[in-house]
N, C-alpha and C. Protein backbone atom coordinates (compact mmCIF):
# COMPACT_ATOMS: atom_id res chain seq x y z
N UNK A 1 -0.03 -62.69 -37.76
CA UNK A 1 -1.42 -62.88 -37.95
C UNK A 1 -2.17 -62.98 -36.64
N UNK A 2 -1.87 -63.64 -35.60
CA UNK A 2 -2.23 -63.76 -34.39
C UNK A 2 -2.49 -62.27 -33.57
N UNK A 3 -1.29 -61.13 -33.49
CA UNK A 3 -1.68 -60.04 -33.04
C UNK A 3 -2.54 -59.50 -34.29
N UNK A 4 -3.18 -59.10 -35.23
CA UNK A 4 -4.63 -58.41 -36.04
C UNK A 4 -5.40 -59.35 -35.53
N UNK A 5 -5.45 -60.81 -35.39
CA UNK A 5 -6.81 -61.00 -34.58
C UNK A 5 -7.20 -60.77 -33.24
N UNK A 6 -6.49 -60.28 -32.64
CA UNK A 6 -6.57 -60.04 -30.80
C UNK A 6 -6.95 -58.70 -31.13
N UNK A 7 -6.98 -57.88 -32.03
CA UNK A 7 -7.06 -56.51 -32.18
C UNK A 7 -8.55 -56.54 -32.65
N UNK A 8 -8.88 -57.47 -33.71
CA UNK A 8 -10.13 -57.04 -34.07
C UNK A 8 -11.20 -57.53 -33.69
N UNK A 9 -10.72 -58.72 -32.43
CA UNK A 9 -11.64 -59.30 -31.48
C UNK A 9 -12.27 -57.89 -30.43
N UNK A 10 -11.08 -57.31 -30.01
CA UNK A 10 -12.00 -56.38 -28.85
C UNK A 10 -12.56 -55.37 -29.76
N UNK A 11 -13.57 -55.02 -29.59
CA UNK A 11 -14.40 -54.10 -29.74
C UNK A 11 -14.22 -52.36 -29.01
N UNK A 12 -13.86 -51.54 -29.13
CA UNK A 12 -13.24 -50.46 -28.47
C UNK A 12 -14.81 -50.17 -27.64
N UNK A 13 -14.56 -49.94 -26.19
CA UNK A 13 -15.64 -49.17 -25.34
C UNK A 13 -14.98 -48.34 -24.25
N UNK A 14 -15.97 -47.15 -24.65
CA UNK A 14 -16.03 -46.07 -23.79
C UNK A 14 -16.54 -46.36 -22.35
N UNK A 15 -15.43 -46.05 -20.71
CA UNK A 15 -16.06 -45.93 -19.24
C UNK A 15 -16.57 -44.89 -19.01
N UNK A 16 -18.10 -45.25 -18.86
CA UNK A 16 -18.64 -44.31 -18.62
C UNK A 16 -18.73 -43.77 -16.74
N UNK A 17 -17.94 -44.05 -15.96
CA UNK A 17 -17.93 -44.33 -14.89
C UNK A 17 -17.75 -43.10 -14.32
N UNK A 18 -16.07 -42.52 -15.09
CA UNK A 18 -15.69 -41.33 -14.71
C UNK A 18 -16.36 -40.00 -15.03
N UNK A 19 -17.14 -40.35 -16.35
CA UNK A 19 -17.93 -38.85 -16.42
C UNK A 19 -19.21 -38.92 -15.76
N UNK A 20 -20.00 -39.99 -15.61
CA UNK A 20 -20.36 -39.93 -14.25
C UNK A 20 -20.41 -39.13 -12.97
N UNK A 21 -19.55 -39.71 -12.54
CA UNK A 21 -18.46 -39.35 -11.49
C UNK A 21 -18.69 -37.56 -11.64
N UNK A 22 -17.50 -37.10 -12.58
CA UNK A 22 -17.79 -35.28 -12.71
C UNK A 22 -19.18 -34.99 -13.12
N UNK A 23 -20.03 -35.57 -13.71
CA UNK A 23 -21.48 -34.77 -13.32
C UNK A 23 -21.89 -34.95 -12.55
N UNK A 24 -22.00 -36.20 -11.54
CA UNK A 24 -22.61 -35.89 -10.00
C UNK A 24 -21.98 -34.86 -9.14
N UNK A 25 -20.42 -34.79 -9.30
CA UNK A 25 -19.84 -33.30 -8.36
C UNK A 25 -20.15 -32.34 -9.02
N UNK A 26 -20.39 -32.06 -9.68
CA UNK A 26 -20.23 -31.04 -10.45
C UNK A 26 -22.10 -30.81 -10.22
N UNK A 27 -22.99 -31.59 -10.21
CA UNK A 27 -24.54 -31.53 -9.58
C UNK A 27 -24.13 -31.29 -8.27
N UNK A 28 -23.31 -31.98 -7.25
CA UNK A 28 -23.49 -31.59 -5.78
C UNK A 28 -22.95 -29.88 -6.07
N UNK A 29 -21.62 -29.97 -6.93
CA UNK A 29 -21.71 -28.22 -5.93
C UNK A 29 -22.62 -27.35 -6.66
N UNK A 30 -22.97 -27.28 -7.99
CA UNK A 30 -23.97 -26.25 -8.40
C UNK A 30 -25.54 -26.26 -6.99
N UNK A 31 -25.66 -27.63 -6.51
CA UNK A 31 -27.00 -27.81 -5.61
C UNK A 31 -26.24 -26.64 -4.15
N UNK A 32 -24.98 -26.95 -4.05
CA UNK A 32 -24.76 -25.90 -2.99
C UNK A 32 -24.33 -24.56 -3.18
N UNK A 33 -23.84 -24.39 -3.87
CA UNK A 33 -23.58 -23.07 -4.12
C UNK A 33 -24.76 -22.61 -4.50
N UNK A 34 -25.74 -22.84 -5.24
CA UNK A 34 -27.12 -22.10 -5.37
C UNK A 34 -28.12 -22.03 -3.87
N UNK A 35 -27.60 -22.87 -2.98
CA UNK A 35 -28.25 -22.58 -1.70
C UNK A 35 -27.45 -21.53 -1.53
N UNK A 36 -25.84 -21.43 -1.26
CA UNK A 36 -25.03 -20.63 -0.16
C UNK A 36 -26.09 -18.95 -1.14
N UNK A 37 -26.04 -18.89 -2.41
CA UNK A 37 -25.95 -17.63 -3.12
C UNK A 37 -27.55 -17.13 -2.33
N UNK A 38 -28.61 -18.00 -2.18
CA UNK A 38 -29.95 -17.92 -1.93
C UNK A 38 -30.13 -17.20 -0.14
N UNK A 39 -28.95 -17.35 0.68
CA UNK A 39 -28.93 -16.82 2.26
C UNK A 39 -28.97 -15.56 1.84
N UNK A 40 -29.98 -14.78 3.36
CA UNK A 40 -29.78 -13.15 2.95
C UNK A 40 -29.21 -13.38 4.44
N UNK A 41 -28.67 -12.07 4.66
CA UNK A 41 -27.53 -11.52 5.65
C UNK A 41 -28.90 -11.32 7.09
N UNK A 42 -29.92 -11.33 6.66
CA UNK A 42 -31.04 -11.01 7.80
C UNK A 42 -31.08 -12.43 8.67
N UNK A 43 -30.68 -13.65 7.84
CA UNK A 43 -30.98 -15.09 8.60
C UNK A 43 -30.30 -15.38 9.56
N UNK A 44 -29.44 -14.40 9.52
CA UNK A 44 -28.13 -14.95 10.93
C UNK A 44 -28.35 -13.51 11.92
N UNK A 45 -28.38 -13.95 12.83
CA UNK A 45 -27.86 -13.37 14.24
C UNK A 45 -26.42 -13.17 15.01
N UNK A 46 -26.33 -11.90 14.41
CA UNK A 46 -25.02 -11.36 15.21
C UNK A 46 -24.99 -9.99 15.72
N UNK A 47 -24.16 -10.50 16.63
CA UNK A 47 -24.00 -9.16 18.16
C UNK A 47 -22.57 -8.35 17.40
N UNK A 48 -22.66 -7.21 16.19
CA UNK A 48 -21.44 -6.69 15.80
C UNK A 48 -20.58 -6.13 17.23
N UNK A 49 -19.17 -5.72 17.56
CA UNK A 49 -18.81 -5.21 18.38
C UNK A 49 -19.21 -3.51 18.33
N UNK A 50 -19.11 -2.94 19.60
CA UNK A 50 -19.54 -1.49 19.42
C UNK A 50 -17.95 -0.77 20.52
N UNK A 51 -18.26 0.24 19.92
CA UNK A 51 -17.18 1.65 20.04
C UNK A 51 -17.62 2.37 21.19
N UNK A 52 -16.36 3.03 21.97
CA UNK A 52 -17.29 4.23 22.82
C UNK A 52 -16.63 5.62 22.03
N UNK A 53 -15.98 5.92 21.00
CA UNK A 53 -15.56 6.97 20.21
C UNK A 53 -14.94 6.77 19.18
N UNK A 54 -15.92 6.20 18.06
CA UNK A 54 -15.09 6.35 16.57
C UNK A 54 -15.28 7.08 15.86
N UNK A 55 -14.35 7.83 15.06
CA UNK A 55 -14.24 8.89 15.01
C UNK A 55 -14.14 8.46 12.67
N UNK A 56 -14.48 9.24 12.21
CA UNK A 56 -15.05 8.95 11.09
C UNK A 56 -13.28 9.07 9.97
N UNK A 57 -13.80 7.89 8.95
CA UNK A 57 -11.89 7.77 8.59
C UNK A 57 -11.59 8.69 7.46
N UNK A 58 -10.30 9.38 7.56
CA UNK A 58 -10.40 10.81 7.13
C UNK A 58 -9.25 10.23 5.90
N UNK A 59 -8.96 11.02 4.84
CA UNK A 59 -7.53 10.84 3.65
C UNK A 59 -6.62 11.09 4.76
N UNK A 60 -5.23 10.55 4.18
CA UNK A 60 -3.88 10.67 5.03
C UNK A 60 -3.93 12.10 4.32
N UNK A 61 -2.94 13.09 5.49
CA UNK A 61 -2.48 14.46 5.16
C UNK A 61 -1.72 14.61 4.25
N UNK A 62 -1.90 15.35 3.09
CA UNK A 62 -0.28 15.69 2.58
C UNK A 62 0.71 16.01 2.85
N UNK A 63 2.05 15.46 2.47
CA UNK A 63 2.93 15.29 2.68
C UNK A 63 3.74 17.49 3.10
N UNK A 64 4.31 17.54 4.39
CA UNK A 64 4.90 18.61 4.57
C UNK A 64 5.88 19.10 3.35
N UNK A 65 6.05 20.14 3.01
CA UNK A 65 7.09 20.60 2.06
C UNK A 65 8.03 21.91 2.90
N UNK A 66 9.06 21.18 2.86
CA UNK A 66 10.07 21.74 3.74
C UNK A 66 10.85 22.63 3.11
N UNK A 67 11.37 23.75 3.04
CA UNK A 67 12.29 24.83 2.15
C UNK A 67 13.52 24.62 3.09
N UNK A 68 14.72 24.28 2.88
CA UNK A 68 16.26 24.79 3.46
C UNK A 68 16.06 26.04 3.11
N UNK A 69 15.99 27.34 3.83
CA UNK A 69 16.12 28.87 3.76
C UNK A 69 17.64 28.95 3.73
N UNK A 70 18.23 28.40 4.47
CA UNK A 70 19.52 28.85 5.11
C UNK A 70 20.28 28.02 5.99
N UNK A 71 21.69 28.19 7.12
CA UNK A 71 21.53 27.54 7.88
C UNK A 71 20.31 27.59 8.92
N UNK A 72 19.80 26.63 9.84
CA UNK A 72 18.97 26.68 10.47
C UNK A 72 17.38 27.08 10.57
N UNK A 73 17.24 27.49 9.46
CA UNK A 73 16.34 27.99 8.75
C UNK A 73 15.58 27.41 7.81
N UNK A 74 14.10 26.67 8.12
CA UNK A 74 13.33 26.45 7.43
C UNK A 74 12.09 26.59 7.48
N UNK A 75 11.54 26.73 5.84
CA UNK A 75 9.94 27.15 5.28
C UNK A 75 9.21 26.42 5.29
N UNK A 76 8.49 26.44 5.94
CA UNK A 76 7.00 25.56 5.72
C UNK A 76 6.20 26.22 5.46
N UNK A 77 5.85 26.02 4.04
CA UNK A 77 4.68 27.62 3.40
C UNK A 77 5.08 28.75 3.20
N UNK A 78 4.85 29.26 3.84
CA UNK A 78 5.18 31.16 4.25
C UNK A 78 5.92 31.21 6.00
N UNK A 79 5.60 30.33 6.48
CA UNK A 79 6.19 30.17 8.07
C UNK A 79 7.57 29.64 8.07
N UNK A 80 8.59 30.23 8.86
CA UNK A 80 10.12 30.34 8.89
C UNK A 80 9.87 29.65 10.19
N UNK A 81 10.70 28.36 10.31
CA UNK A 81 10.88 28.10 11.75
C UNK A 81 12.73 27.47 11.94
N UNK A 82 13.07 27.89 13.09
CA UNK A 82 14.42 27.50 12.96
C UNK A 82 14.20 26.10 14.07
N UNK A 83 15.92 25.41 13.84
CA UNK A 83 15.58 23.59 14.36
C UNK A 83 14.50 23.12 15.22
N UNK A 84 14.46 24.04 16.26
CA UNK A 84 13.77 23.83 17.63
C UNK A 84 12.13 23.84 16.90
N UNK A 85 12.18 24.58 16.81
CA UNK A 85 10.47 25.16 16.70
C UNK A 85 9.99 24.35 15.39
N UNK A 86 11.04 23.70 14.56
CA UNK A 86 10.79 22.70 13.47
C UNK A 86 10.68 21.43 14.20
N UNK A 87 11.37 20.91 15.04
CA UNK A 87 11.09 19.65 15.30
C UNK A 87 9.86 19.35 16.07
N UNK A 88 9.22 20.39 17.02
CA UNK A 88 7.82 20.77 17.62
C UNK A 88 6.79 20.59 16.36
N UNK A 89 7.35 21.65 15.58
CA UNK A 89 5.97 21.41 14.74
C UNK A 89 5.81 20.32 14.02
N UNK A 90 6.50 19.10 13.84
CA UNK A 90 7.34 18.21 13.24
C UNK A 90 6.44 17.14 14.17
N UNK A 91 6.59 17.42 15.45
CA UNK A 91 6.23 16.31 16.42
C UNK A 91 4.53 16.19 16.20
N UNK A 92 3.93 17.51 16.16
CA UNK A 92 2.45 17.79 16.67
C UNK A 92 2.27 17.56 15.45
N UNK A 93 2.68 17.24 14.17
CA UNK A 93 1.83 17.19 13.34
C UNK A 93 2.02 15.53 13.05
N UNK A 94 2.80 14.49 13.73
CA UNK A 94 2.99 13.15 13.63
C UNK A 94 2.07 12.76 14.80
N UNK A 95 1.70 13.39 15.81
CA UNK A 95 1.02 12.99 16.64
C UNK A 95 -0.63 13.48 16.12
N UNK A 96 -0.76 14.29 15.29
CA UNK A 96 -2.20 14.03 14.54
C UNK A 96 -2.26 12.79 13.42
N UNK A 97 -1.29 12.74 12.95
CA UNK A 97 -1.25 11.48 11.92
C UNK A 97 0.52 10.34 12.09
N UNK A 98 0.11 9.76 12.44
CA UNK A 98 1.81 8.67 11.84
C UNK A 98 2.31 8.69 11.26
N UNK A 99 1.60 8.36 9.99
CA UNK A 99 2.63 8.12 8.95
C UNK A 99 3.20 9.50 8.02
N UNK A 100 3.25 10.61 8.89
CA UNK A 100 3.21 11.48 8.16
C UNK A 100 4.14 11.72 7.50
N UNK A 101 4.17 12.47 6.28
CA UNK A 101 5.42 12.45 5.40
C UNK A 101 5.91 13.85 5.31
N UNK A 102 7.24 14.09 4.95
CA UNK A 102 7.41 15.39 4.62
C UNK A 102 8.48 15.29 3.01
N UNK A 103 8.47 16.30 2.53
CA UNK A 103 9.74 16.41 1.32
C UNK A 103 10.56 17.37 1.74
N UNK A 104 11.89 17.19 1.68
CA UNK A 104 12.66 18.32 1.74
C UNK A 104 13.30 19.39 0.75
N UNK A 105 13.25 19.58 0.52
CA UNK A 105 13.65 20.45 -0.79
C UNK A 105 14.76 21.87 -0.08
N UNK A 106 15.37 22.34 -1.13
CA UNK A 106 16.32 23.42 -1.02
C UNK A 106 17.42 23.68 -2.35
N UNK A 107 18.55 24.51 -2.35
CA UNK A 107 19.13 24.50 -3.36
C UNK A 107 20.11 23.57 -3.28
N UNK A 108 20.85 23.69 -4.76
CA UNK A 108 21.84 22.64 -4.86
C UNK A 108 23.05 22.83 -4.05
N UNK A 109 23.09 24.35 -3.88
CA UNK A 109 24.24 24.60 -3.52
C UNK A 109 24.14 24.65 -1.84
N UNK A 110 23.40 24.38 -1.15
CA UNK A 110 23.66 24.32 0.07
C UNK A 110 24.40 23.65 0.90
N UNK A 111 25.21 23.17 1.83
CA UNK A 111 25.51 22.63 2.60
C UNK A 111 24.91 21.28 2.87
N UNK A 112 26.11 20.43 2.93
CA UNK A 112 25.30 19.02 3.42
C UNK A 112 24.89 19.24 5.06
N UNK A 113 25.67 20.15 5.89
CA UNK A 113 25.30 20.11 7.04
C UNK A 113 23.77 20.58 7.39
N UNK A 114 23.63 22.06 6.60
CA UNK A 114 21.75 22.16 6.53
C UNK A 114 20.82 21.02 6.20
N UNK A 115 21.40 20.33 5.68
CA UNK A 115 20.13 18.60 5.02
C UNK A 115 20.02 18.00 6.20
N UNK A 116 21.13 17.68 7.09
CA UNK A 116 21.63 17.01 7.72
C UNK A 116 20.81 17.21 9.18
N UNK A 117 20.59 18.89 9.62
CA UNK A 117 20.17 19.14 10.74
C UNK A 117 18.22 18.89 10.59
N UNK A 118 18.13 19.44 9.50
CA UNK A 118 16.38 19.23 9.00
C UNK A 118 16.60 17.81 9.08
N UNK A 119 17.25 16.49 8.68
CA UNK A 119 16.96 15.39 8.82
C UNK A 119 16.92 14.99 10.06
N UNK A 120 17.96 15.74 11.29
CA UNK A 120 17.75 15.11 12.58
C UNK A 120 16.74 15.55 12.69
N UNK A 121 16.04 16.68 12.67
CA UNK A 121 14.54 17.37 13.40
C UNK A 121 13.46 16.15 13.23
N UNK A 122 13.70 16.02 11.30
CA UNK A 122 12.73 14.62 11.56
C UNK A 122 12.69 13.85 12.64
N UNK A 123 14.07 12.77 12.34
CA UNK A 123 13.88 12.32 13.23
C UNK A 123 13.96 11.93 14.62
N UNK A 124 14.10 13.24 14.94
CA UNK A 124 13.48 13.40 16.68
C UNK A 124 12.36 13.42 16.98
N UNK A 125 11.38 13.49 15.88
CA UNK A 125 9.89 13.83 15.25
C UNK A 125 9.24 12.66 15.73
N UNK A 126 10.26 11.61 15.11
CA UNK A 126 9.96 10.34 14.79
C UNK A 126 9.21 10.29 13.38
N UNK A 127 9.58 11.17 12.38
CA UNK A 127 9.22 10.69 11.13
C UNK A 127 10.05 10.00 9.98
N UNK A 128 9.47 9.37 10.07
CA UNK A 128 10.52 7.95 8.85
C UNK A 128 10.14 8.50 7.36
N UNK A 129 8.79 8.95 6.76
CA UNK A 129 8.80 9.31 5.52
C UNK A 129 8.90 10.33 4.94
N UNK A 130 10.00 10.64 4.85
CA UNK A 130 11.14 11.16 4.10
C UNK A 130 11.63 11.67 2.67
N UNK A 131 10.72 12.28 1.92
CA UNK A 131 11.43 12.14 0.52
C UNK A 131 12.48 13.50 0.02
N UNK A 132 13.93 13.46 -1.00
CA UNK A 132 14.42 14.14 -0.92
C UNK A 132 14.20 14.20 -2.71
N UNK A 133 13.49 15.74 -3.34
CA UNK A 133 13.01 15.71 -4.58
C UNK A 133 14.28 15.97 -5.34
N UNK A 134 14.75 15.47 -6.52
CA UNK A 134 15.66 15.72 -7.49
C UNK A 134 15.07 16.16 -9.16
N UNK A 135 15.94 16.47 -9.09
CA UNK A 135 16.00 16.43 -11.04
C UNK A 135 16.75 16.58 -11.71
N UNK A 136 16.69 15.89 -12.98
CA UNK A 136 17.66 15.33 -14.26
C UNK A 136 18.40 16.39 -14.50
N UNK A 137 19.85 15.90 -14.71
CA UNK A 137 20.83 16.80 -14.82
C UNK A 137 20.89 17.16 -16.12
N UNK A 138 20.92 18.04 -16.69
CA UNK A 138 20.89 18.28 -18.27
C UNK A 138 22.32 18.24 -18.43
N UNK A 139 22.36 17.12 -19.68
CA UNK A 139 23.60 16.30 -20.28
C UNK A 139 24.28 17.54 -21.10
N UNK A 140 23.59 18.85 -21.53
CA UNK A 140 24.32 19.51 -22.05
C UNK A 140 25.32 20.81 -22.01
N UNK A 141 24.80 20.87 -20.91
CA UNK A 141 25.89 21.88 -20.29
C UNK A 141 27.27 21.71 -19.71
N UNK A 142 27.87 20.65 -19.59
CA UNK A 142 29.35 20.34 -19.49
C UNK A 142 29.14 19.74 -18.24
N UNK A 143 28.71 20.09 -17.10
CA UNK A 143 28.54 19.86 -15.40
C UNK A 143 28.81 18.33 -15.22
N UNK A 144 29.62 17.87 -14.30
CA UNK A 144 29.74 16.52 -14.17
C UNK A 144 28.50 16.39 -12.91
């Protein structure tokens, strides 16, 4: 009997302290953020840095497409160039762009040593991106 009367002595009340509390922050930042949104870009004074030759920013090149012709022998387009004259053109076209990429492509049946010499040309080039194109072996013809 003693604990129901300690219960129905207090009266339940709501602190209003803490919601308080979140509507005054919640008033400070709406009061600032409606200043920060209200600045125009004309109120400040700044010295941007300046260029003596910038040069306007262009798409990266597409990627070279390389043909294995043969040994020593490769297509770029319609142009045949063998190792030497591949790794030149290889160079001058990384020194217009970096990151330049090439694909290599050729038949299945070629030589690992032909992959092998087009991969050094790269990279004597100094080109790292590299892709070598494949495709799905059809499961039905017996071929392991």
């Amino acid at each position: 009997m003693l604990s129901s009367r300690v219960q129905s002595d207090e009266a339940p009340a709501i602190n209003m302290t803490p919601m308080v509390d979140v509507i005054l922050c919640l008033l400070v930042f709406f009061m600032a953020a409606t200043r920060l949104y209200d600045w125009d870009e004309n109120e400040f004074a700044v010295n941007v840095p300046e260029v003596s030759d910038a040069a306007p920013i262009t798409a990266a090149p597409e990627d070279l497409i390389l043909t294995i012709r043969g040994p020593g022998l490769v297509g770029v387009g319609d142009v045949s160039f063998d190792l030497d004259s591949l790794a030149a053109m290889l160079r001058e076209a990384r020194s217009r762009y970096a990151n330049q990429g090439v694909i290599i492509r050729g038949d299945a049946k070629l030589a690992y040593q032909d992959l092998a010499d087009v991969l050094a040309a790269c990279d004597e080039a100094g080109i790292r991106n590299v892709r070598l194109p494949v495709r799905t072996r059809d499961r039905g013809t017996g071929q392991p």
